[in-house]
Protein backbone atom coordinates (compact mmCIF):
# COMPACT_ATOMS: atom_id res chain seq x y z
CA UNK A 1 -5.96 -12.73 16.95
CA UNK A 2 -4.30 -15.43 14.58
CA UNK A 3 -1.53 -14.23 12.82
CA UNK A 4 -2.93 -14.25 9.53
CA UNK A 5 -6.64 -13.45 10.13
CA UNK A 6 -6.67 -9.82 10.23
CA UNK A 7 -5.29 -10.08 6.71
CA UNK A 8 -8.09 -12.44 5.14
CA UNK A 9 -10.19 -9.35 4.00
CA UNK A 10 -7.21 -8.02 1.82
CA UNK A 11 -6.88 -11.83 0.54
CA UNK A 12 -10.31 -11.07 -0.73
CA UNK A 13 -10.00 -7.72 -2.35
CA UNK A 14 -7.32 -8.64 -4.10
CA UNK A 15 -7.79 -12.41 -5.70
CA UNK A 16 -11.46 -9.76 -6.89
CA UNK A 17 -8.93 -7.05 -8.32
CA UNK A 18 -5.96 -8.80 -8.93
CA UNK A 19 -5.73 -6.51 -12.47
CA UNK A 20 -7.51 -3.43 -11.10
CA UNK A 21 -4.36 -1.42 -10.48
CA UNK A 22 -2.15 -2.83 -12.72
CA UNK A 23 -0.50 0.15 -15.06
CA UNK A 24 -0.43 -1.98 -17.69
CA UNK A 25 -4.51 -3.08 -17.08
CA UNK A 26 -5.12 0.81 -16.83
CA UNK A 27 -3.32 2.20 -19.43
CA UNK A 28 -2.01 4.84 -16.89
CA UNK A 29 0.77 5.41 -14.90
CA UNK A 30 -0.70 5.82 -11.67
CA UNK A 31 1.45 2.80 -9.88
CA UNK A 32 4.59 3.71 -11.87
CA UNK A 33 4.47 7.69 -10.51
CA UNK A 34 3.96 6.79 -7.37
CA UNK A 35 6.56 4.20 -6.94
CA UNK A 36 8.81 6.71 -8.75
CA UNK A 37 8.27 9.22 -6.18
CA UNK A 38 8.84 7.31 -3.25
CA UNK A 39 12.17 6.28 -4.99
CA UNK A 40 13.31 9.54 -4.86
CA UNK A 41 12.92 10.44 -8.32
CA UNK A 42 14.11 7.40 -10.53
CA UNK A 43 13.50 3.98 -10.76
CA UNK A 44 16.38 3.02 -11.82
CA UNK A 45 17.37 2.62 -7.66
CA UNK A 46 15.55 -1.07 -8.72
CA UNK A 47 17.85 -2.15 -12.00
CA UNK A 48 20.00 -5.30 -11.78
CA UNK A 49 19.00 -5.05 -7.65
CA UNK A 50 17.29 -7.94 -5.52
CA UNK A 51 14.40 -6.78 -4.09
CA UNK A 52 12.05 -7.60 -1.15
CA UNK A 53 8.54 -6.59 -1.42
CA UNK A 54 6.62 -6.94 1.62
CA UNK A 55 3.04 -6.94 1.19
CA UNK A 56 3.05 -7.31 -2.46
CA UNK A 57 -0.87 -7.72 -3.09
CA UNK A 58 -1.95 -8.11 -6.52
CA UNK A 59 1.86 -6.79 -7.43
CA UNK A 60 0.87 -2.87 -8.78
CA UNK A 61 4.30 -1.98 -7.48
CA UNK A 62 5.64 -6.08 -8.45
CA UNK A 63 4.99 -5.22 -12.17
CA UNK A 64 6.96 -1.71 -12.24
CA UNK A 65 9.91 -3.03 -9.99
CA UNK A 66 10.62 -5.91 -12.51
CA UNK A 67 9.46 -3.71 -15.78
CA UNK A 68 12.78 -1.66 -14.08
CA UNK A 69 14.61 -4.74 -13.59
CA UNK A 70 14.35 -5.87 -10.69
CA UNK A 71 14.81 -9.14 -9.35
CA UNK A 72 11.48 -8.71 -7.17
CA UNK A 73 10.79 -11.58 -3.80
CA UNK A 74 7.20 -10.56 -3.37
CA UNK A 75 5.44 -11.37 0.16
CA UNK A 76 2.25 -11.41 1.27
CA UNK A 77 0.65 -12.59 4.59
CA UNK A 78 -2.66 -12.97 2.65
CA UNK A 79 -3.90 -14.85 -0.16
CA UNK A 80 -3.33 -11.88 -2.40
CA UNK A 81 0.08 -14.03 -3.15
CA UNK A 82 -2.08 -16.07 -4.91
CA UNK A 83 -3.26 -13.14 -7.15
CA UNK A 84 -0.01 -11.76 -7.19
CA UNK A 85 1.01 -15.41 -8.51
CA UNK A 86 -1.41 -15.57 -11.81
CA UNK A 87 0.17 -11.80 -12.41
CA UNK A 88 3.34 -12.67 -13.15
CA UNK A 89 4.03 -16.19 -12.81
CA UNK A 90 5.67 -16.32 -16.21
CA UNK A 91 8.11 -13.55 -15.77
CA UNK A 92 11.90 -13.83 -14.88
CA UNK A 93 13.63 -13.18 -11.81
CA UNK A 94 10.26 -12.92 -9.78
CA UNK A 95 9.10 -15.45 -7.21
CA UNK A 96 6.47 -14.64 -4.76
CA UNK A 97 5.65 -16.41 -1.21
CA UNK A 98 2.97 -15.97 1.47
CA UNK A 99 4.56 -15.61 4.72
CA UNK A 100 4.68 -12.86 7.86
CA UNK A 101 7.09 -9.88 7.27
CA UNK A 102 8.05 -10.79 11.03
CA UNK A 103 8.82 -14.44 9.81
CA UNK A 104 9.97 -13.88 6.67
CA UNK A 105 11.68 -17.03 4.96
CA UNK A 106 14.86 -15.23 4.08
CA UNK A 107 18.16 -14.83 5.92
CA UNK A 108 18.88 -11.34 6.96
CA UNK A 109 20.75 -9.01 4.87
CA UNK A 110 20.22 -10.98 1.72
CA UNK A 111 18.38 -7.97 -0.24
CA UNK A 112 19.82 -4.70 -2.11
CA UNK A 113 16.54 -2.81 -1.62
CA UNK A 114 13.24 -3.31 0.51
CA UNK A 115 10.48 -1.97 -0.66
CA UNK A 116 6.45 -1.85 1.49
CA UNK A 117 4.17 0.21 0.47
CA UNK A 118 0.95 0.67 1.61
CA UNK A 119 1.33 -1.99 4.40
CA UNK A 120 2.85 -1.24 7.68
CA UNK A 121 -0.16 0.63 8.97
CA UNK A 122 -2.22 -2.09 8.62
CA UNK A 123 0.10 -4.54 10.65
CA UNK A 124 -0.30 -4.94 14.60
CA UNK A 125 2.36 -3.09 15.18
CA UNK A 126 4.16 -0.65 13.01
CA UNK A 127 7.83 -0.22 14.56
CA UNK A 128 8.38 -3.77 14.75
CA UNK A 129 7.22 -3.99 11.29
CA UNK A 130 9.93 -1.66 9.92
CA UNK A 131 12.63 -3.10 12.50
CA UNK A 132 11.80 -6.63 10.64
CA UNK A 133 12.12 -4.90 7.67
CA UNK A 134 15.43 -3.57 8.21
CA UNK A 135 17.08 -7.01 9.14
CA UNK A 136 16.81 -8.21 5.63
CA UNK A 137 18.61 -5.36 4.07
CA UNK A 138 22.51 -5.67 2.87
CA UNK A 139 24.68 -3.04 4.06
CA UNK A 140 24.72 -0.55 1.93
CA UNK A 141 20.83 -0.97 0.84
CA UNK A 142 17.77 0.74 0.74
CA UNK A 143 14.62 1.03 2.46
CA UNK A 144 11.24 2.56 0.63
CA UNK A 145 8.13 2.54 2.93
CA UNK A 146 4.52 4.61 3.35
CA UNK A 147 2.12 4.72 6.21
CA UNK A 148 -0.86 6.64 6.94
CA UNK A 149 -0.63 9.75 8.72
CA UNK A 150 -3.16 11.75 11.38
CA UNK A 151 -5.48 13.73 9.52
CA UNK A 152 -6.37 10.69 7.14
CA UNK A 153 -9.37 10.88 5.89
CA UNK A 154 -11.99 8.67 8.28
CA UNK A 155 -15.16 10.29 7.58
CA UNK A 156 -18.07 9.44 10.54
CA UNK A 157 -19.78 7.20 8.22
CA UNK A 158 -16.36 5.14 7.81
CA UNK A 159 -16.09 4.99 11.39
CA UNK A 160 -19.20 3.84 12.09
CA UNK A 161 -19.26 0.82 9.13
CA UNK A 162 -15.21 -0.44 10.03
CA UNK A 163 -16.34 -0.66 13.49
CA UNK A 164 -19.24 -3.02 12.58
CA UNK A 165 -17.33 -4.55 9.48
CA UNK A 166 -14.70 -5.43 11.94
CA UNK A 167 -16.79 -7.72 13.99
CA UNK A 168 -18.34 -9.46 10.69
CA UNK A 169 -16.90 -13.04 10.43
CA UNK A 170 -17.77 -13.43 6.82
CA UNK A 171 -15.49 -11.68 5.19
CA UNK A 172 -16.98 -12.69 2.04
CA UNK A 173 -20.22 -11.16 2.76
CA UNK A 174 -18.31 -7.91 4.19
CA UNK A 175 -16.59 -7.53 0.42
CA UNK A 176 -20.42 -8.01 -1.14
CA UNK A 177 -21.64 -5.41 1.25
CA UNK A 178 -19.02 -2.93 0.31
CA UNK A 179 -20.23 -3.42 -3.76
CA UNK A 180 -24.14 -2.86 -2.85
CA UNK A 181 -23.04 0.39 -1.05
CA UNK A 182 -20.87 1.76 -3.78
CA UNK A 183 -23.29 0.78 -6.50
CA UNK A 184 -26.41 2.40 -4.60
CA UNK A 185 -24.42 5.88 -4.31
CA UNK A 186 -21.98 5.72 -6.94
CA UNK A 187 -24.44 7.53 -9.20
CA UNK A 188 -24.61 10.67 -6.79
CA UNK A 189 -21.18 10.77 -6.96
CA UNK A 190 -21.03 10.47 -10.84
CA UNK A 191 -23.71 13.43 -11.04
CA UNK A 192 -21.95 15.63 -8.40
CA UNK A 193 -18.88 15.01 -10.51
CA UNK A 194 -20.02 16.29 -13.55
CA UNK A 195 -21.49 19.48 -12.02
CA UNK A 196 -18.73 20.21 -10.34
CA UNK A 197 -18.49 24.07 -11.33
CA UNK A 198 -21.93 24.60 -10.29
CA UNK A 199 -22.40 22.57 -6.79
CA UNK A 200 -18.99 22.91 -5.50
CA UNK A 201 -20.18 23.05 -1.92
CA UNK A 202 -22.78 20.17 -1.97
CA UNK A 203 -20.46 18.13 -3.23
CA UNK A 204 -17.82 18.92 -0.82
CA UNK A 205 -20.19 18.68 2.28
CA UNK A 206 -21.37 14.88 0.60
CA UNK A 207 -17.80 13.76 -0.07
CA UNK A 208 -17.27 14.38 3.38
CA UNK A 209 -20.40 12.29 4.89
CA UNK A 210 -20.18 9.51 2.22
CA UNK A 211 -18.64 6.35 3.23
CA UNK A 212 -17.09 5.48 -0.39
CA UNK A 213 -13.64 6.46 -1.64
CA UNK A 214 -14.01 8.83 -4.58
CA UNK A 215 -10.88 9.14 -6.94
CA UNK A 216 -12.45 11.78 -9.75
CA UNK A 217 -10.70 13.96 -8.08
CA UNK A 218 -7.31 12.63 -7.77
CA UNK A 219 -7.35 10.11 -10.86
CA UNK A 220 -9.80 11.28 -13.61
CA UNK A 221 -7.45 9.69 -16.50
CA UNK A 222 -8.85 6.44 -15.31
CA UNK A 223 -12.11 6.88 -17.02
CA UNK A 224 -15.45 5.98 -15.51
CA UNK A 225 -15.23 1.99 -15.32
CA UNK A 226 -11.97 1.74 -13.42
CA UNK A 227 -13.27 4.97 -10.85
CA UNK A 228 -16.17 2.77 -10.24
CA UNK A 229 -13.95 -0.52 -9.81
CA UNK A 230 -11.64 1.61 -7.81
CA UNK A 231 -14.04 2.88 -5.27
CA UNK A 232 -15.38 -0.62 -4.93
CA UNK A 233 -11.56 -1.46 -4.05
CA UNK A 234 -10.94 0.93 -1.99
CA UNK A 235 -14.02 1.63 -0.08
CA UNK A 236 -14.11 -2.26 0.85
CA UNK A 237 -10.43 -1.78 1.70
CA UNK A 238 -11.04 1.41 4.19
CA UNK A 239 -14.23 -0.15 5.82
CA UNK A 240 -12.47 -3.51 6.89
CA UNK A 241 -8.64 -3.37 7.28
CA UNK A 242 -8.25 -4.79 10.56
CA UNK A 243 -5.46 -2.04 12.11
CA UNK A 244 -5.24 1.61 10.74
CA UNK A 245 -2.40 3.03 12.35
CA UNK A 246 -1.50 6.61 12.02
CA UNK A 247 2.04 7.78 12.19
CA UNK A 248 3.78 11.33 11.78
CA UNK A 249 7.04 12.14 9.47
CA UNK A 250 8.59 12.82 13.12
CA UNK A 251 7.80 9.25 14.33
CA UNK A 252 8.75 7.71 11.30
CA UNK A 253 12.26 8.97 11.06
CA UNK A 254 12.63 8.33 14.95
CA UNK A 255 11.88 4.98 14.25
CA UNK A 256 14.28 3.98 11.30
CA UNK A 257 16.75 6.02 13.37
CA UNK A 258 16.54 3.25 16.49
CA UNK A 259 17.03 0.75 13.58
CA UNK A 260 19.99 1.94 12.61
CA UNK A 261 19.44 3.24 9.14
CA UNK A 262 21.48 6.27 8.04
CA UNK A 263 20.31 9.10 5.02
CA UNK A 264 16.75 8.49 6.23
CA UNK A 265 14.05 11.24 3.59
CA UNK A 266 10.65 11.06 4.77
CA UNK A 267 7.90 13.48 3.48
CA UNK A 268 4.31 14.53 3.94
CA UNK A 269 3.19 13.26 0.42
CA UNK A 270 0.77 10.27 -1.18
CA UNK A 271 -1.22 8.51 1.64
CA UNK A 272 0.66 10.20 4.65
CA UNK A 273 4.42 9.94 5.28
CA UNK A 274 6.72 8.43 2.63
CA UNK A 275 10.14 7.98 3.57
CA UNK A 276 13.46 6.25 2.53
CA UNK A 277 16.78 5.22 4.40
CA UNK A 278 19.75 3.26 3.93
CA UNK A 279 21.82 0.84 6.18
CA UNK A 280 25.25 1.80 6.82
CA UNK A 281 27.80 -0.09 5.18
CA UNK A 282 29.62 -0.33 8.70
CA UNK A 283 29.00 0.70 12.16
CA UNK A 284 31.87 3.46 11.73
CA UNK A 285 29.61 4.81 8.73
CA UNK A 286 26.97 5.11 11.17
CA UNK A 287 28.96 6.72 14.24
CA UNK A 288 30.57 9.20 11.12
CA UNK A 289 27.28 10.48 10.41
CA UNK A 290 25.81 11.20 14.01
């Protein structure tokens, strides 16, 4: 398929939610914690650096990177660029593009730190994703990805709507269908919520046949009108992505292995595997540390 279609449903979500995750739209620190995380601990791996994000959507992790101080490039194959764009477009050292991570408009080696998070399973395919990745870090830099790993959650009913979702053209009418759904059984969720202590195992067995994301569980500090927006989100973005690739810690680390990166920490933790690596300064570095 065209290079850029597979990406047009994201375009969507995000130009609908370009402030939906934004820590400072929330009043949380949901993007901030887990961009911390995956950056082994501190953010202050971002100060002063240039950064590459790939796949920058709406810019949840854009807005902590240069709150850090950063100099963040942020990418975007879709029109979530454009979101990303109205976000931040009057803050310094930030500039944003839409482009291909596989044709990205920079020379290699030109960045301090590359940072793609919540991407590379979506893209066709995965290890050439993270080799392209790797070209455009300096020696000496660092590398902070995620993907999906097996045993994410694809409940039946998920299954069954991405495979027709897929095939829907109108991507437009594939985002409105996603709304009706979570407003029709948002409310069940809401009232198995709140008796929680009472129906644990109904509402275990219908989180498990439901086709819509739920976050009560995992982000209750967002309050009941971001959960709702959220599941919208997120639901939509579960029931359309294009590829969902699924990738253990093991393949992972083989992979930024054959690409030459050195120091390589990857996890079982957030949406699957997390993992960071660095480029040798020199091929010696590299032969030292086999």
């Amino acid at each position: 398929m065209p290079s850029e279609s597979y990406a047009v449903s994201f375009g969507l979500q995000w130009k609908e939610f370009r402030l939906a995750q934004l820590d400072s739209f929330t009043g949380a620190t949901v993007s901030r914690d887990r961009l911390t995380r995956l950056a082994d601990g501190s953010l202050e791996v971002f100060r002063g650096k240039q950064v590459l994000e790939a796949g920058c959507g709406a810019g949840r992790f854009t807005e902590v990177m240069l709150n850090a101080g950063a100099s963040v490039h942020a990418v975007d194959l879709s029109a979530a660029a454009e979101a990303n764009y109205e976000n931040f477009k009057g803050r310094n050292n930030y500039s944003v593009c839409q482009a291909d991570i596989g044709r990205l408009p920079f020379a290699p080696g030109q960045f301090d730190v590359v940072v793609c998070i919540g991407v590379i399973q979506h893209t066709e395919n995965p290890e050439r994703t993270i080799e392209a990745l790797c070209t455009h870090i300096k020696p000496g830099g660092l590398l902070v990805i995620d993907h999906y790993t097996y045993g994410y959650a694809i409940t039946t009913s998920r299954r069954f709507l991405r495979s027709l979702l897929k095939r829907v053209r109108n991507k437009e009418w594939a985002l409105r269908f996603c709304k009706l759904l979570v407003h029709a059984l948002w409310p069940v969720h809401t009232f198995l919520w709140k008796h929680r202590w009472h129906i644990p195992r109904i509402r275990e067995t219908f989180l498990k046949i439901s086709p819509v994301v739920d976050y009560h569980d995992a982000y209750p500090q967002l309050g009941p009108g971001l959960l709702f927006t959220w599941a919208v989100l997120d639901t939509h973005d579960t029931l359309t992505d294009y590829y969902k690739h699924l990738r253990s810690r093991e393949e992972i680390e083989s992979c930024l292995r054959e690409c030459g990166m050195i120091d390589i920490q990857a996890t079982y933790a957030g949406n699957g595997v997390e993992a960071r690596a660095r480029k040798p300064h020199s091929l010696n570095e590299k032969n030292q540390l086999r």
